[in-house]
N, C-alpha and C. Protein backbone atom coordinates (compact mmCIF):
# COMPACT_ATOMS: atom_id res chain seq x y z
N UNK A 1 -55.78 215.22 42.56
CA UNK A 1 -54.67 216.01 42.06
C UNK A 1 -54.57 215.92 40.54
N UNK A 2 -54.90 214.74 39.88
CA UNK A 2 -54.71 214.77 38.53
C UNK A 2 -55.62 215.85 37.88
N UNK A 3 -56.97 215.59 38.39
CA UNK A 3 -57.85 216.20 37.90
C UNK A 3 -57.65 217.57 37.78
N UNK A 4 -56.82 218.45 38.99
CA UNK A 4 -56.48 220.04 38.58
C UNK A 4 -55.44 220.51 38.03
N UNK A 5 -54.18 219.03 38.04
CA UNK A 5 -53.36 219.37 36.56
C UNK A 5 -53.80 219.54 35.21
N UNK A 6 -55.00 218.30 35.20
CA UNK A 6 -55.59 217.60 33.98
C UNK A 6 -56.47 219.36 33.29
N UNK A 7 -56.90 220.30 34.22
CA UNK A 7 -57.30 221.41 34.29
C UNK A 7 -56.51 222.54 34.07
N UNK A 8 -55.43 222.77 34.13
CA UNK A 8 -54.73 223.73 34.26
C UNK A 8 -53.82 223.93 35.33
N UNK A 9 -54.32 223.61 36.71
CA UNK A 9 -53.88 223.89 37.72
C UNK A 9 -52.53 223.79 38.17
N UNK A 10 -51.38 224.37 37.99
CA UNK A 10 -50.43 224.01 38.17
C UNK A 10 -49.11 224.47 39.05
N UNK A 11 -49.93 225.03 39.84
CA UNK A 11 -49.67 225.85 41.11
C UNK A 11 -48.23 225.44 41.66
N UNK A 12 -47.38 226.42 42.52
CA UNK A 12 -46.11 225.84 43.02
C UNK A 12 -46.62 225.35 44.60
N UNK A 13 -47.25 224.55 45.20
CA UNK A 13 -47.81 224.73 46.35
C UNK A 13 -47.60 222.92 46.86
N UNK A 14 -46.32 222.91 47.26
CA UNK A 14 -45.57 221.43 47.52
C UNK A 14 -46.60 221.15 48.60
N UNK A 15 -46.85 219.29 48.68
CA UNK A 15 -47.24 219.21 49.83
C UNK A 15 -46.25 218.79 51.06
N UNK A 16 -46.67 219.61 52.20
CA UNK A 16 -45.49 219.55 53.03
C UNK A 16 -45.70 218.69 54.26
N UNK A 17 -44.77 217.26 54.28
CA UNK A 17 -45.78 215.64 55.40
C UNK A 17 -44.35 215.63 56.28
N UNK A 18 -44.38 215.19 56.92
CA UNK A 18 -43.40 214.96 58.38
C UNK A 18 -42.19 215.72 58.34
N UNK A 19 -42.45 217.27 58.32
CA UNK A 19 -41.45 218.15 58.39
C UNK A 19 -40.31 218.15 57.48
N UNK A 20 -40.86 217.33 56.18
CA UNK A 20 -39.44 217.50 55.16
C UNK A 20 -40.33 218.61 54.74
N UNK A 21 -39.22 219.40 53.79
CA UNK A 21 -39.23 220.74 52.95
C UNK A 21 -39.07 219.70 51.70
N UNK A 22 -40.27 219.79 51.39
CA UNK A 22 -40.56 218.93 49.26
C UNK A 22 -39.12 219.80 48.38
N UNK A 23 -38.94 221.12 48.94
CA UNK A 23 -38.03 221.76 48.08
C UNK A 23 -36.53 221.74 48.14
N UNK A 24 -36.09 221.13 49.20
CA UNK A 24 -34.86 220.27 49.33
C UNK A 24 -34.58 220.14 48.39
N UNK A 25 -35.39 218.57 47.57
CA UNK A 25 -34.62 218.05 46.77
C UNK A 25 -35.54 218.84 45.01
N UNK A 26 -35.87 219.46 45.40
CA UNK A 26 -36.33 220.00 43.79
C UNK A 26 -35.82 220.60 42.83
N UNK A 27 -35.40 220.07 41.96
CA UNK A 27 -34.81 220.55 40.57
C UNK A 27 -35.50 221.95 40.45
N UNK A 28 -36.92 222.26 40.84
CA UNK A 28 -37.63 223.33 39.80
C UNK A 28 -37.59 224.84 40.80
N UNK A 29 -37.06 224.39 42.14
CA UNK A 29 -36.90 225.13 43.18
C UNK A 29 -36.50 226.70 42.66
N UNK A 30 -36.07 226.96 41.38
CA UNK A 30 -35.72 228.29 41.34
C UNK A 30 -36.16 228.73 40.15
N UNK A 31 -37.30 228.03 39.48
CA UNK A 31 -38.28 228.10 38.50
C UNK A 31 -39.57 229.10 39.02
N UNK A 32 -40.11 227.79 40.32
CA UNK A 32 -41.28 227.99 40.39
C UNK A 32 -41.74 229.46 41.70
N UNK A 33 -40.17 229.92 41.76
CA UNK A 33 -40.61 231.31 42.90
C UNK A 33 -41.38 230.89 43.68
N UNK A 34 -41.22 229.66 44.20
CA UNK A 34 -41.73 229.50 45.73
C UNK A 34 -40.46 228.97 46.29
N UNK A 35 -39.02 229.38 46.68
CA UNK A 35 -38.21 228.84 47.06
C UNK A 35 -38.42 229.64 49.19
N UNK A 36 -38.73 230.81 48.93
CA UNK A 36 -38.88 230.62 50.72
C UNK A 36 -40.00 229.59 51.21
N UNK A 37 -40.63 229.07 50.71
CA UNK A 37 -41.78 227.70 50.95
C UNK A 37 -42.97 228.77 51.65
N UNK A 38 -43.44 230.08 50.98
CA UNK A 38 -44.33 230.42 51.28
C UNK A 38 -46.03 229.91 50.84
N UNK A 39 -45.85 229.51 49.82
CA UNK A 39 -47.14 228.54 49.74
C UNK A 39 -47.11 226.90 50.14
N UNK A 40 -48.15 226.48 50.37
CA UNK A 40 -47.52 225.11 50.25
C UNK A 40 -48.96 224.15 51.03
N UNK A 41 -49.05 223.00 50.76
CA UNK A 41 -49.89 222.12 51.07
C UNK A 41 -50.02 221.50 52.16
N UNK A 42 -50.78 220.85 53.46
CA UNK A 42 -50.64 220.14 54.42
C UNK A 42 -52.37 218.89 53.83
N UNK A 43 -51.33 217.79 54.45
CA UNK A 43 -52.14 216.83 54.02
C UNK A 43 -53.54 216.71 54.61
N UNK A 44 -54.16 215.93 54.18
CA UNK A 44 -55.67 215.49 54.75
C UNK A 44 -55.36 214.48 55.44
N UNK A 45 -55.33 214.29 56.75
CA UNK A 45 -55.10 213.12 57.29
C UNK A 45 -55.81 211.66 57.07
N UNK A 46 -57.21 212.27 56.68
CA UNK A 46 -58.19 211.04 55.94
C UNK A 46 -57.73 210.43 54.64
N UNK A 47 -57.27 211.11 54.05
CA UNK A 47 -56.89 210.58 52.55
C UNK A 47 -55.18 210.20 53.06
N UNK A 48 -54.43 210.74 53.39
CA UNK A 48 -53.19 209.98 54.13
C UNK A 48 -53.85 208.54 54.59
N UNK A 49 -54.52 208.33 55.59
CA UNK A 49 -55.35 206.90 55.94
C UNK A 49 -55.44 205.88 55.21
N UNK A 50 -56.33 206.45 54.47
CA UNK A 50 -57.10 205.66 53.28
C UNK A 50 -55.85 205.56 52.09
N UNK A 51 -54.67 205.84 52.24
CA UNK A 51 -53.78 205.63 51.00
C UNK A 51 -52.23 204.66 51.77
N UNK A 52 -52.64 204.93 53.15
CA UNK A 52 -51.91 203.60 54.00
C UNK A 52 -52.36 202.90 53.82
N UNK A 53 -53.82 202.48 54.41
CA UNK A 53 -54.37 201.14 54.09
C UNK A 53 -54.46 200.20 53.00
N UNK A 54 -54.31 201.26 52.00
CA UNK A 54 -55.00 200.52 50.22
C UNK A 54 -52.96 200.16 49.96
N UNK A 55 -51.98 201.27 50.65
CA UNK A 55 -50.35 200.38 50.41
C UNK A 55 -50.36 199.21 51.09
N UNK A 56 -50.56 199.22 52.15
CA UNK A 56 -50.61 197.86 53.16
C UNK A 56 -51.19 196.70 52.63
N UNK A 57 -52.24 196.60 52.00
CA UNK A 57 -53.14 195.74 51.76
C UNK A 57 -52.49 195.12 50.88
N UNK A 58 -51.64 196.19 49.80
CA UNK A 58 -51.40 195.42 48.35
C UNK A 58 -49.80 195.28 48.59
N UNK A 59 -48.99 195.48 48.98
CA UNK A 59 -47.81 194.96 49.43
C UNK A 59 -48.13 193.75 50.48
N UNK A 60 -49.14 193.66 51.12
CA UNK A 60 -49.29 191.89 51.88
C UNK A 60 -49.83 191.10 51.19
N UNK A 61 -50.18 191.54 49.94
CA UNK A 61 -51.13 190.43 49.27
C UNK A 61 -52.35 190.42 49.34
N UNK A 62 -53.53 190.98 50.27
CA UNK A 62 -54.29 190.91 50.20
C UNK A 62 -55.22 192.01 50.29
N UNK A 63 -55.24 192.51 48.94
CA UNK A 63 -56.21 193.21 48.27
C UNK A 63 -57.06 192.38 47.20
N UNK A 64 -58.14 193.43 47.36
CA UNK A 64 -59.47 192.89 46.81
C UNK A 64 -59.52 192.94 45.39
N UNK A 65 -58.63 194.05 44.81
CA UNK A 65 -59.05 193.85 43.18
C UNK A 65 -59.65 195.06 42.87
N UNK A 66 -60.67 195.29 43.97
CA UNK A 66 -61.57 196.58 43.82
C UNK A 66 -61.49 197.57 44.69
N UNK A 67 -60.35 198.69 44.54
CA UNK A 67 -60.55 199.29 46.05
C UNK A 67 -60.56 200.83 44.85
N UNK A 68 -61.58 200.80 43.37
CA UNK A 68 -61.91 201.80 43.05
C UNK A 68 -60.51 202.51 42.12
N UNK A 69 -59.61 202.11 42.14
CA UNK A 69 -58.20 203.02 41.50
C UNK A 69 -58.50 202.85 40.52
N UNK A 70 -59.21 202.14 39.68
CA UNK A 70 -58.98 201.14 38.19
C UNK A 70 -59.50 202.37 37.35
């Protein structure tokens, strides 16, 4: 995601995870003309995974140091 801000990319296209509406609580909700939530993102369940595991690890203490974020 950084990388297609870091680009330009700056699309109104919320990502949308266990049936909340991202645009609830959004300040920009009547900026960005996506207020009927016609565009919008659904997650990768693999990268959801892989971003539980790497929270889990480092809120119990035991992470490696190296899980690549650096």
């Amino acid at each position: 995601m950084a990388e297609s801000l870091y680009s330009g990319d700056v699309a109104a296209e919320p990502l949308l995870m266990g049936g909340t509406l991202p645009c609830a609580y959004c300040d920009y909700i009547n900026i960005c003309d996506n207020s009927k939530l016609e565009r919008y993102r659904l997650p990768d369940e693999a990268d959801v995974s892989e971003a539980e595991s790497i929270l889990s690890m480092k809120f119990s203490g035991k992470e490696s140091g190296d899980n690549g974020m650096d």
